[in-house]
Protein backbone atom coordinates (compact mmCIF):
# COMPACT_ATOMS: atom_id res chain seq x y z
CA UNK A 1 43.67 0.32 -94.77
CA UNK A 2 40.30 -1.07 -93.14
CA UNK A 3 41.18 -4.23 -94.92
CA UNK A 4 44.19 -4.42 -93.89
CA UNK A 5 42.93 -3.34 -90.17
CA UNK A 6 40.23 -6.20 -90.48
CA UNK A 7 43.04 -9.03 -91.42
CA UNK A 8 45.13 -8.17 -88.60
CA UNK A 9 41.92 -8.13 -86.02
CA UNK A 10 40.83 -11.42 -87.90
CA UNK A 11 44.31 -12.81 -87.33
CA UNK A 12 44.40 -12.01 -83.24
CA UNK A 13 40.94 -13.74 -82.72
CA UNK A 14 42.86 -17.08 -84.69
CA UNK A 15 45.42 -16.74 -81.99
CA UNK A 16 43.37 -16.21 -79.42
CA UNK A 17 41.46 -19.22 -80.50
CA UNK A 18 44.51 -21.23 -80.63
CA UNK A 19 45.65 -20.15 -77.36
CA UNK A 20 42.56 -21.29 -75.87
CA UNK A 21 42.27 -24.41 -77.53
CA UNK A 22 46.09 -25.28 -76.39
CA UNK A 23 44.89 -24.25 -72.36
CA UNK A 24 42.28 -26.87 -72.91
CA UNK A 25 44.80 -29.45 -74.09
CA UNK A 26 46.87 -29.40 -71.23
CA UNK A 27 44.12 -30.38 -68.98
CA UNK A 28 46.04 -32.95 -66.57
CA UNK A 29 44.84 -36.47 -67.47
CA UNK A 30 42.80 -38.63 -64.75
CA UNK A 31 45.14 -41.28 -63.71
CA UNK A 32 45.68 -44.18 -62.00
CA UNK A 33 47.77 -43.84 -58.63
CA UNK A 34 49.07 -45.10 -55.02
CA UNK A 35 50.42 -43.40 -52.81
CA UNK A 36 50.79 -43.85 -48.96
CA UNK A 37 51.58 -40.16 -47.78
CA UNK A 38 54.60 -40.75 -45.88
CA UNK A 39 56.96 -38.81 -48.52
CA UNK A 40 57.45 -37.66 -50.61
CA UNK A 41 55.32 -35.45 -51.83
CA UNK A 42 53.20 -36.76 -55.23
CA UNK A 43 52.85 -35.44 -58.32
CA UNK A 44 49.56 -36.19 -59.09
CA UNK A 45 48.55 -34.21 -55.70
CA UNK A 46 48.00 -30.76 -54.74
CA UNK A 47 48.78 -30.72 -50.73
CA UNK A 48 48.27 -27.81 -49.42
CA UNK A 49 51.58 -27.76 -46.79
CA UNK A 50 50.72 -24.84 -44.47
CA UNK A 51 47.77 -27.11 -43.11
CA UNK A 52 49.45 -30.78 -43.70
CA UNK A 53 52.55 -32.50 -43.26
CA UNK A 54 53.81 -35.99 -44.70
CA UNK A 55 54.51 -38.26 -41.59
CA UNK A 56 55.86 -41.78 -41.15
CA UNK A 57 52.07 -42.56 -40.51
CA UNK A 58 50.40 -40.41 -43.61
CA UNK A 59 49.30 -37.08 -44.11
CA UNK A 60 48.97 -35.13 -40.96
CA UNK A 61 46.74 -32.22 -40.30
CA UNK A 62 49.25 -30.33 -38.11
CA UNK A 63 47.98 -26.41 -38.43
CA UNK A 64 44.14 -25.39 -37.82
CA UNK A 65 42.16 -22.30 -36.72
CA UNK A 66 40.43 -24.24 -34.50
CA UNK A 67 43.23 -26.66 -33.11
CA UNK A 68 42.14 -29.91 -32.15
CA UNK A 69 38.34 -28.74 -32.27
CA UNK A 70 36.20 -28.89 -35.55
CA UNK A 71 36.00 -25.24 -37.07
CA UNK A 72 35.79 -23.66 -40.27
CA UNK A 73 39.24 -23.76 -41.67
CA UNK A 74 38.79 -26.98 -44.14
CA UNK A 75 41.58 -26.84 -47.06
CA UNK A 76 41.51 -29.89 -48.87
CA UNK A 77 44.20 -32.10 -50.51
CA UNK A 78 43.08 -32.22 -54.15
CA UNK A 79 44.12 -34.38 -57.21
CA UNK A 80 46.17 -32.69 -59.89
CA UNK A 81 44.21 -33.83 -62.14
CA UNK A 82 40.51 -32.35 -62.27
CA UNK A 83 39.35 -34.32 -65.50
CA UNK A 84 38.06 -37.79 -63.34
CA UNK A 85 34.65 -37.02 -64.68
CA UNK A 86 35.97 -38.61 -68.02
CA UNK A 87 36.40 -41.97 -67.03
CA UNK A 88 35.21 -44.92 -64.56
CA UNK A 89 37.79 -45.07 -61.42
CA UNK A 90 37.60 -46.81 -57.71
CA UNK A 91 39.25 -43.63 -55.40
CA UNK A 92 40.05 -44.80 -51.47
CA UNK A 93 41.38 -43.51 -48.72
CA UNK A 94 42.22 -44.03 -44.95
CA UNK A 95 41.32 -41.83 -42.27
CA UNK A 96 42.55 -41.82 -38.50
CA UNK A 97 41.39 -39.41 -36.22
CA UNK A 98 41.99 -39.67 -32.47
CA UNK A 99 40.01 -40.03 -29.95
CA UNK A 100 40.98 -36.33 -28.40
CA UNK A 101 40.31 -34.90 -32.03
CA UNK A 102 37.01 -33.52 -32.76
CA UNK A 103 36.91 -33.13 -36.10
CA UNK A 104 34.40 -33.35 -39.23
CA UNK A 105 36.47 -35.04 -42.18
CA UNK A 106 35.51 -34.96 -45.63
CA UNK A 107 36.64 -37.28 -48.92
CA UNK A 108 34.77 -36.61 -52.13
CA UNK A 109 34.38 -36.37 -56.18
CA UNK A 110 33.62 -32.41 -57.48
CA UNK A 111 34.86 -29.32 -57.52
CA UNK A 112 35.30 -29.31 -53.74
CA UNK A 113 35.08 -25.45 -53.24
CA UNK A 114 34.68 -23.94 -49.72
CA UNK A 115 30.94 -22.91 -48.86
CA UNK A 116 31.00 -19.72 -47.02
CA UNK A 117 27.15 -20.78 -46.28
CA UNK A 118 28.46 -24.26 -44.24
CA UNK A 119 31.05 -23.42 -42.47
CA UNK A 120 33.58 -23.88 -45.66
CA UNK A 121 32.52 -27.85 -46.51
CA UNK A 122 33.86 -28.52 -49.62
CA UNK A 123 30.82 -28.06 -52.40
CA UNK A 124 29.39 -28.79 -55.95
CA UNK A 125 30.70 -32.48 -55.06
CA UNK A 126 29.21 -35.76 -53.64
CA UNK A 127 31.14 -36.51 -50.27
CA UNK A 128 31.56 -38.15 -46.82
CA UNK A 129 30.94 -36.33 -43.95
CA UNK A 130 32.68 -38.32 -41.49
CA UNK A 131 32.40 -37.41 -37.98
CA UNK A 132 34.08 -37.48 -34.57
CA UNK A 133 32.49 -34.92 -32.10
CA UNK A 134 31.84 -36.38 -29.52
CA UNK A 135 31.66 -33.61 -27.61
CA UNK A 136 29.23 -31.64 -30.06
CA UNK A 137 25.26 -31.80 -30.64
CA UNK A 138 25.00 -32.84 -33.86
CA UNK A 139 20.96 -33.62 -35.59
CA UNK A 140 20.80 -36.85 -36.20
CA UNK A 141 23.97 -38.27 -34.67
CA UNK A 142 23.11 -38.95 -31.16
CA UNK A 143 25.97 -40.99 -30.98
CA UNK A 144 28.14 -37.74 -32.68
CA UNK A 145 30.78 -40.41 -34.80
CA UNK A 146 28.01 -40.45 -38.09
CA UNK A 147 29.48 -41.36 -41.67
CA UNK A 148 27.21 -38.90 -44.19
CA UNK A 149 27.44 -39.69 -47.72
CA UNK A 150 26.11 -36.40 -49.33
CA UNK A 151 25.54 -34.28 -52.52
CA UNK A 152 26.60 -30.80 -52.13
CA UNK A 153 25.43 -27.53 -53.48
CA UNK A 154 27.90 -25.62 -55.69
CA UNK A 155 29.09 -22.77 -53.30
CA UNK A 156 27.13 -19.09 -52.98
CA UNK A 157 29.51 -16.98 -52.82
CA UNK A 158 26.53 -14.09 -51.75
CA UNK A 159 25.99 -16.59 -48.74
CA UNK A 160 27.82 -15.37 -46.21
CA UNK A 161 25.70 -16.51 -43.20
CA UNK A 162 25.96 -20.11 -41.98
CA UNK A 163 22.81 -21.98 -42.59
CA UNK A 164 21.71 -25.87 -41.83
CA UNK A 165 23.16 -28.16 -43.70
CA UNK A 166 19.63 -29.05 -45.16
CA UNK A 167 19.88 -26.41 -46.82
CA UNK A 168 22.93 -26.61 -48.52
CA UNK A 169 22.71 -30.45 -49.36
CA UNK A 170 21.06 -31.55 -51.82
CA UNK A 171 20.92 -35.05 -50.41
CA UNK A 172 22.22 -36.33 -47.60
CA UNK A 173 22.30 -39.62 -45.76
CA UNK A 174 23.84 -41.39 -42.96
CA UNK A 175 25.59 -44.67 -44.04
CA UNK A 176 27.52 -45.68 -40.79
CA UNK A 177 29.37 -45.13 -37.86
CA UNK A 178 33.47 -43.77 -37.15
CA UNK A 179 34.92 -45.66 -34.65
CA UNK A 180 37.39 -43.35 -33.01
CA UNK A 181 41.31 -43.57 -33.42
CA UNK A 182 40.59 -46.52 -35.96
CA UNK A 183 41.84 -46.77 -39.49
CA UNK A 184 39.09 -46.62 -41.97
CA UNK A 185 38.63 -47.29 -45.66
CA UNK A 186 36.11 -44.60 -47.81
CA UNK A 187 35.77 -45.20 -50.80
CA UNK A 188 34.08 -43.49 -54.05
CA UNK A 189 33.41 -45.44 -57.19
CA UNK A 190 32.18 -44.14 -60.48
CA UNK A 191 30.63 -46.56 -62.68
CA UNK A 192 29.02 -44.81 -65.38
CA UNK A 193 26.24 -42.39 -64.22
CA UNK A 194 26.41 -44.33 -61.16
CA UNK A 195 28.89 -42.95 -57.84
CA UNK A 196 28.95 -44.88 -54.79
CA UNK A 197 30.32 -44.19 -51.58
CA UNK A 198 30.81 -46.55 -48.87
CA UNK A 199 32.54 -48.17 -46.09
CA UNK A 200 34.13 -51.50 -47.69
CA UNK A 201 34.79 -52.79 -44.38
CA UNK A 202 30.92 -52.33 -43.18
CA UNK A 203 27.72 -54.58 -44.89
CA UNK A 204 25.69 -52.54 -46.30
CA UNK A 205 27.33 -48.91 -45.39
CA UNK A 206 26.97 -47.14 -48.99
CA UNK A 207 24.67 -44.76 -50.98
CA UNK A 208 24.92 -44.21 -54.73
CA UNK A 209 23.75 -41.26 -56.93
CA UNK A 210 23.11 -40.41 -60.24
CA UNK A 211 24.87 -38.43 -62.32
CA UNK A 212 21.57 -37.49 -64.27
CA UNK A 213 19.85 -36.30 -61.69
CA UNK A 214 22.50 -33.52 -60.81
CA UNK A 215 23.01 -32.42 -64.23
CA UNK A 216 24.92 -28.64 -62.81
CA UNK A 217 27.05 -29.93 -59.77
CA UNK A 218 30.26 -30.23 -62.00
CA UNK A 219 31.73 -30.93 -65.26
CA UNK A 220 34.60 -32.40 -67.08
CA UNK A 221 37.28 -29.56 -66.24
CA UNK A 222 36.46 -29.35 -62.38
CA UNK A 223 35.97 -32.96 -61.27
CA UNK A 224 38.68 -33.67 -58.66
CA UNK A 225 39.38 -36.57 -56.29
CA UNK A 226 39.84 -34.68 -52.71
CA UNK A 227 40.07 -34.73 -48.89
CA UNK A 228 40.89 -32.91 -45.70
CA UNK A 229 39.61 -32.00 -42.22
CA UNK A 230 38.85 -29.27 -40.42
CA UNK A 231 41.20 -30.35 -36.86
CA UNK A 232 44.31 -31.22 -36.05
CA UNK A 233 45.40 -34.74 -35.45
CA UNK A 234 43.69 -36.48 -38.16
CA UNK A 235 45.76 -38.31 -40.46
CA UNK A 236 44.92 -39.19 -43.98
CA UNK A 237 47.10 -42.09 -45.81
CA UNK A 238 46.98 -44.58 -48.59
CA UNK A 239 45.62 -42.89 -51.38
CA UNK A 240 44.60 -45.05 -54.06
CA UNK A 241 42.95 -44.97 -57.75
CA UNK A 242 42.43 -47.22 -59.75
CA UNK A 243 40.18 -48.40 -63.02
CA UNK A 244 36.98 -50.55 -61.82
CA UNK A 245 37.34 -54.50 -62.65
């Protein structure tokens, strides 16, 4: 009987093995893609539609806590696909964002969670923190439209009170200026333990990292291509990623 007990427990921890094994197969693939958000919708995207909506123009933050004022309600669009720490890849994207919009927009490579300690910034990812507040006090931006490029802290989810962004960052740098109610080009490249961002239309506008030196800010199952904002008004379009060369 207890042998027969101990081939049928041996038997469910094979299954359960395989079971696992076949969740970790179906990992979606990192893949090249274009796509202008105007419609409709892509498959290698996750939008999330209650904050966004696909417009002749691109993708349109329509709904916000906050209205046409930064806040703290920051969903971000996020690739299917979370496996982009496999491979090389060039990710842009364009961002408008009115003049009468002040909002903090962010584009980035990571898991992209919500800090409860920042205001909900997307963490555990290196990103742009592009901004247009021009009615806001803002260290280090006297001018208030400052491009960031920036590593940031996986999320603590015991945070719960907002803290500087010093001390959430583990690096962070500006790069540039937004011009308001222009079309810009961000872009991220990784080039093997090397990720860049920068402004392709500005000299000189980019900061890289190194993988190596932060070793715990993701891994191979939660490395997603992402953006979003935190106002309405801003409008995200042509998405592109491609392999390097």
């Amino acid at each position: 009987m207890w042998m027969r007990l101990g081939v049928a427990a041996l038997g469910i921890v094979l299954l359960a093995g395989i079971a696992v094994y076949s969740l970790r197969q179906v990992l979606a693939p990192a893949v090249d893609f274009s796509d202008a958000l105007r419609g409709p919708a892509s498959p290698n995207l996750s939008i999330p539609f209650e904050a966004y909506a696909l417009t002749p123009d691109g993708l349109l933050r329509t709904t916000s806590s906050s209205g046409r004022e930064n806040g703290s309600d920051r969903p971000m669009v996020r690739t299917v696909s979370g496996a982009y720490l496999s491979r090389d890849f060039v990710f842009e994207v364009d961002v408008t964002i009115p003049g009468d919009t002040q909002d903090l927009a962010f584009i980035g490579f990571g898991r992209g969670e919500p800090n409860p300690g920042l205001d909900n910034e997307p963490g555990a990812a290196f990103l742009f923190r592009i901004h247009n507040l021009p009615d806001r006090h803002v260290v280090d931006a006297p001018d208030l439209h400052v491009v960031h490029a920036a590593a940031a802290r996986p999320p603590d989810r015991l945070l719960r009170t907002t803290v500087a962004p010093a001390d959430v960052l583990l690096h962070i740098e500006a790069i540039g200026e937004y011009i308001p109610d222009t079309k810009t080009t961000f872009r991220i490249e990784r080039a093997a333990n090397i990720v860049t961002l920068s402004l392709p239309g500005t000299p000189g506008a980019q900061s890289a990292f190194d993988l190596r030196d932060y070793p715990k800010l993701f891994d191979e199952r939660s490395s997603f291509l992402f953006f979003g904002s935190s106002a309405e008004g801003t409008i995200f379009s042509n998405v592109r990623v491609r392999s390097r060369g």
